[in-house]
C-alpha atoms as a PDB file:
ATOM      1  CA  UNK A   1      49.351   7.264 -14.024  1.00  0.00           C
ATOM      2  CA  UNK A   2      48.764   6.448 -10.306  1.00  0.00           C
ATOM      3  CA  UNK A   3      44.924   7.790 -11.053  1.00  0.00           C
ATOM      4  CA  UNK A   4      44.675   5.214 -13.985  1.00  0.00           C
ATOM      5  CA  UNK A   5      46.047   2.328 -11.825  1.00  0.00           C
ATOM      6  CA  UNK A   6      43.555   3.098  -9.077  1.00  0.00           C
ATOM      7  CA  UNK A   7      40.711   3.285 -11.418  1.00  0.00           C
ATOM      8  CA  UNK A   8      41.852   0.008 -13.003  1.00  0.00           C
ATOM      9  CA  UNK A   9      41.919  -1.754  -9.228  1.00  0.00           C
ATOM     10  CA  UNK A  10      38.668  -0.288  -8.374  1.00  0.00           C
ATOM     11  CA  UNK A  11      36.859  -1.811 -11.986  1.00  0.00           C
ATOM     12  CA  UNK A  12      38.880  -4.955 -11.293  1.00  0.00           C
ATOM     13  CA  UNK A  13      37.321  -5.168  -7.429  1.00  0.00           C
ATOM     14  CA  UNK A  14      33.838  -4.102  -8.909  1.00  0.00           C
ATOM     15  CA  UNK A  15      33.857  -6.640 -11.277  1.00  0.00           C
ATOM     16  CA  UNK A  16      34.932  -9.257  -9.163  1.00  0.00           C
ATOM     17  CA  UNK A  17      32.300  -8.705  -6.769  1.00  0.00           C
ATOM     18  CA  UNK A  18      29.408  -7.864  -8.557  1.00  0.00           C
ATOM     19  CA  UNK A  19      29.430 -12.094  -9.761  1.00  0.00           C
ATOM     20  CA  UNK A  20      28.328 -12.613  -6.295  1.00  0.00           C
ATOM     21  CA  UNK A  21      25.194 -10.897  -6.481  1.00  0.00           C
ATOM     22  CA  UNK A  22      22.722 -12.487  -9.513  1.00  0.00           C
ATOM     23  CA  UNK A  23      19.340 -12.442  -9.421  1.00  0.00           C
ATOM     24  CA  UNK A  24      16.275 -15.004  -7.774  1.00  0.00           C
ATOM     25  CA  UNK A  25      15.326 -17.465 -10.645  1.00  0.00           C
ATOM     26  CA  UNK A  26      11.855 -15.564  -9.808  1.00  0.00           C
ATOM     27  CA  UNK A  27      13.057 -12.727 -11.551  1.00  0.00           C
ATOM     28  CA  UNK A  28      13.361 -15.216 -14.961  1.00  0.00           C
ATOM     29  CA  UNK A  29      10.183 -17.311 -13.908  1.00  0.00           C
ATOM     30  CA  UNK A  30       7.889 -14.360 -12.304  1.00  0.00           C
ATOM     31  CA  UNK A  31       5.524 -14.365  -9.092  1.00  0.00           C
ATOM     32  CA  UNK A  32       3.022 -17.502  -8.434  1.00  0.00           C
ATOM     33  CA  UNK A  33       2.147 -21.012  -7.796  1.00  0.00           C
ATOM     34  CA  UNK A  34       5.194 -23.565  -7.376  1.00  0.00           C
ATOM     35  CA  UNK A  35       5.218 -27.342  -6.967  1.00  0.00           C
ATOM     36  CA  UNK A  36       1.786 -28.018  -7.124  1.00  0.00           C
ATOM     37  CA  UNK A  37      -0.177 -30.549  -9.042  1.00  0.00           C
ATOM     38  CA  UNK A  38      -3.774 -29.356  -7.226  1.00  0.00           C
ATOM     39  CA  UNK A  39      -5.720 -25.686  -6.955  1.00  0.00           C
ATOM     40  CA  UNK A  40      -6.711 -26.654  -3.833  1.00  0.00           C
ATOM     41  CA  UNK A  41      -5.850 -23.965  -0.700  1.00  0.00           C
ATOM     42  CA  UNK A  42      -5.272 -25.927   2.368  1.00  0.00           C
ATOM     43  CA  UNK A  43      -6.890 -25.066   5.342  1.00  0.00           C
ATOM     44  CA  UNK A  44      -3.716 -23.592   7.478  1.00  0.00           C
ATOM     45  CA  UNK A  45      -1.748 -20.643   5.554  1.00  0.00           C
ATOM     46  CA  UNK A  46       1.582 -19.622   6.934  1.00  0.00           C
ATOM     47  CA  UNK A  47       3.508 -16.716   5.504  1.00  0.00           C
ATOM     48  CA  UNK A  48       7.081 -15.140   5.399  1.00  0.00           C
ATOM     49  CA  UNK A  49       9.196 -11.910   4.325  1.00  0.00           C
ATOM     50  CA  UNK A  50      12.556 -11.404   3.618  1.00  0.00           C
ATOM     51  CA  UNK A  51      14.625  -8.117   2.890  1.00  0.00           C
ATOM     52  CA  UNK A  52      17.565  -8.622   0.524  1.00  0.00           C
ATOM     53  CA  UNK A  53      20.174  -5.561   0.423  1.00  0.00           C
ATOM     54  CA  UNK A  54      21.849  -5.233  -3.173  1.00  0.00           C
ATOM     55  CA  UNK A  55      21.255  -9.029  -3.842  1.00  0.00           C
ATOM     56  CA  UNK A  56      23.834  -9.759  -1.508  1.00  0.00           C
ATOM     57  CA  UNK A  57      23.161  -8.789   2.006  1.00  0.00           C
ATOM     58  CA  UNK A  58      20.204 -10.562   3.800  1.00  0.00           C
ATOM     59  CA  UNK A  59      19.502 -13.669   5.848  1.00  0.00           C
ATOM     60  CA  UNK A  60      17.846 -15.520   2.670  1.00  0.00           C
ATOM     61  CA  UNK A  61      16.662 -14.788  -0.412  1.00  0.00           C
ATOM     62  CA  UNK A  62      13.722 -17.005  -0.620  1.00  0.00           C
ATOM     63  CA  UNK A  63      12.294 -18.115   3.121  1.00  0.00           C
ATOM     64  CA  UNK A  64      12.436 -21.265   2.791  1.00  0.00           C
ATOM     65  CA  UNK A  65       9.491 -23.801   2.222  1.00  0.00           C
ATOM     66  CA  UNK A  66       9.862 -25.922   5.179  1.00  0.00           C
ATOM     67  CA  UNK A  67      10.433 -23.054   7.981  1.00  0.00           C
ATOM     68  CA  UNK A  68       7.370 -21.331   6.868  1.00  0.00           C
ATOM     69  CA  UNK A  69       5.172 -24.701   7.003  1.00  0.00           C
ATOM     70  CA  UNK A  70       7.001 -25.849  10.668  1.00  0.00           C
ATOM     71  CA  UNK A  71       6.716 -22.427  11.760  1.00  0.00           C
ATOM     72  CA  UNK A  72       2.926 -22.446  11.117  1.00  0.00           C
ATOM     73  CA  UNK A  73       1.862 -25.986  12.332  1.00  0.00           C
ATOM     74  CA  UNK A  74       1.902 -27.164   8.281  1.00  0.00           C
ATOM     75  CA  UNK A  75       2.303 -30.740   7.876  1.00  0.00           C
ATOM     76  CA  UNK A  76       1.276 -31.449   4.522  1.00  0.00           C
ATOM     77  CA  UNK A  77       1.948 -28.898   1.807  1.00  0.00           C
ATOM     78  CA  UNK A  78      -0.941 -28.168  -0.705  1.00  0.00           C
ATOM     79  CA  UNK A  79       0.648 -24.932  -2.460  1.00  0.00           C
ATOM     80  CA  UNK A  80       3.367 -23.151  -2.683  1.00  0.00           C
ATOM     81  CA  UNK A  81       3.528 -19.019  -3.638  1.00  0.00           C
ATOM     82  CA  UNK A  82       6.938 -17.577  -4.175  1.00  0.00           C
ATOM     83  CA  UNK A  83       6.957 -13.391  -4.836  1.00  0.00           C
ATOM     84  CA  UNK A  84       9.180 -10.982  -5.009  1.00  0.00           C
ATOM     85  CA  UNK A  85       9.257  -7.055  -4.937  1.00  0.00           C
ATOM     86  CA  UNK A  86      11.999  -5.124  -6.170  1.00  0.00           C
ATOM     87  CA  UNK A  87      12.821  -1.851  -4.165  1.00  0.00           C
ATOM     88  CA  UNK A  88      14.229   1.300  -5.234  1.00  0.00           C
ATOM     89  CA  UNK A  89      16.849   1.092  -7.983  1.00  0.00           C
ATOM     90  CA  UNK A  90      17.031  -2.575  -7.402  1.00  0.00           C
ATOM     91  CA  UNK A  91      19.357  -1.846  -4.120  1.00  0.00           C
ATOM     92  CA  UNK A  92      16.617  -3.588  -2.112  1.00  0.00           C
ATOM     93  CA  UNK A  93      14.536  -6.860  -3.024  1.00  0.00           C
ATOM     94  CA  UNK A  94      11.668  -8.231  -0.909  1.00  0.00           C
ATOM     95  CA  UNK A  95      10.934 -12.247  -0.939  1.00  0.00           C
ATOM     96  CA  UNK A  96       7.660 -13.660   0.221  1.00  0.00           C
ATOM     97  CA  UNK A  97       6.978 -17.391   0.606  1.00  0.00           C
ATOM     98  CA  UNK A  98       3.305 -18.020   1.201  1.00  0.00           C
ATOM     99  CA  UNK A  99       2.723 -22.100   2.034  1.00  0.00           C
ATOM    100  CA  UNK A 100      -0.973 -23.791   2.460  1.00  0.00           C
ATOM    101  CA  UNK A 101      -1.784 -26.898   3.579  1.00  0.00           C
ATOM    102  CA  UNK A 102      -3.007 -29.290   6.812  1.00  0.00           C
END
């Protein structure tokens, strides 16, 4: 009986936690071009990564769009390429946010 009740708390715990950790809406839309209306590449490309433990643990899922473009001098934003790269098992997720522009 004591077994049962710890295996109860432990599928109770698991299930409680796992709602915290979903998926990226990229996993429903897939890899590519976001809010743009053009196909035009600006001149200035600034990239970023970001490593995503168990969908949970990580400093972002997505780097956002306006770090990457102040981080690299970007003042006008031409396109926008969101990816992502699922690890091993799913345990790890990589993000990339690629940004063009002037």
């Amino acid at each position: 009986m004591k077994k049962f009740k710890l295996v109860a708390i432990v599928a109770v715990i698991c299930l409680i936690i796992s709602g915290c950790a979903s998926l990226a809406t990229s996993a429903l839309i897939g890899p590519g071009n976001y809010f743009s209306d053009t196909v035009e590449v600006g001149a200035k490309r600034g990239e970023a990564k970001s490593t995503v433990v168990l969908g949970i643990f990580g400093k972002e899922n997505y780097p956002s769009v306006e770090r990457v473009a102040r981080e690299n001098g970007i003042t006008r934003i031409a396109t926008v390429e969101r990816y992502s790269k699922p690890g091993f098992l799913l345990i790890w997720s990589e993000y990339t946010t690629i940004v063009t522009g002037e």
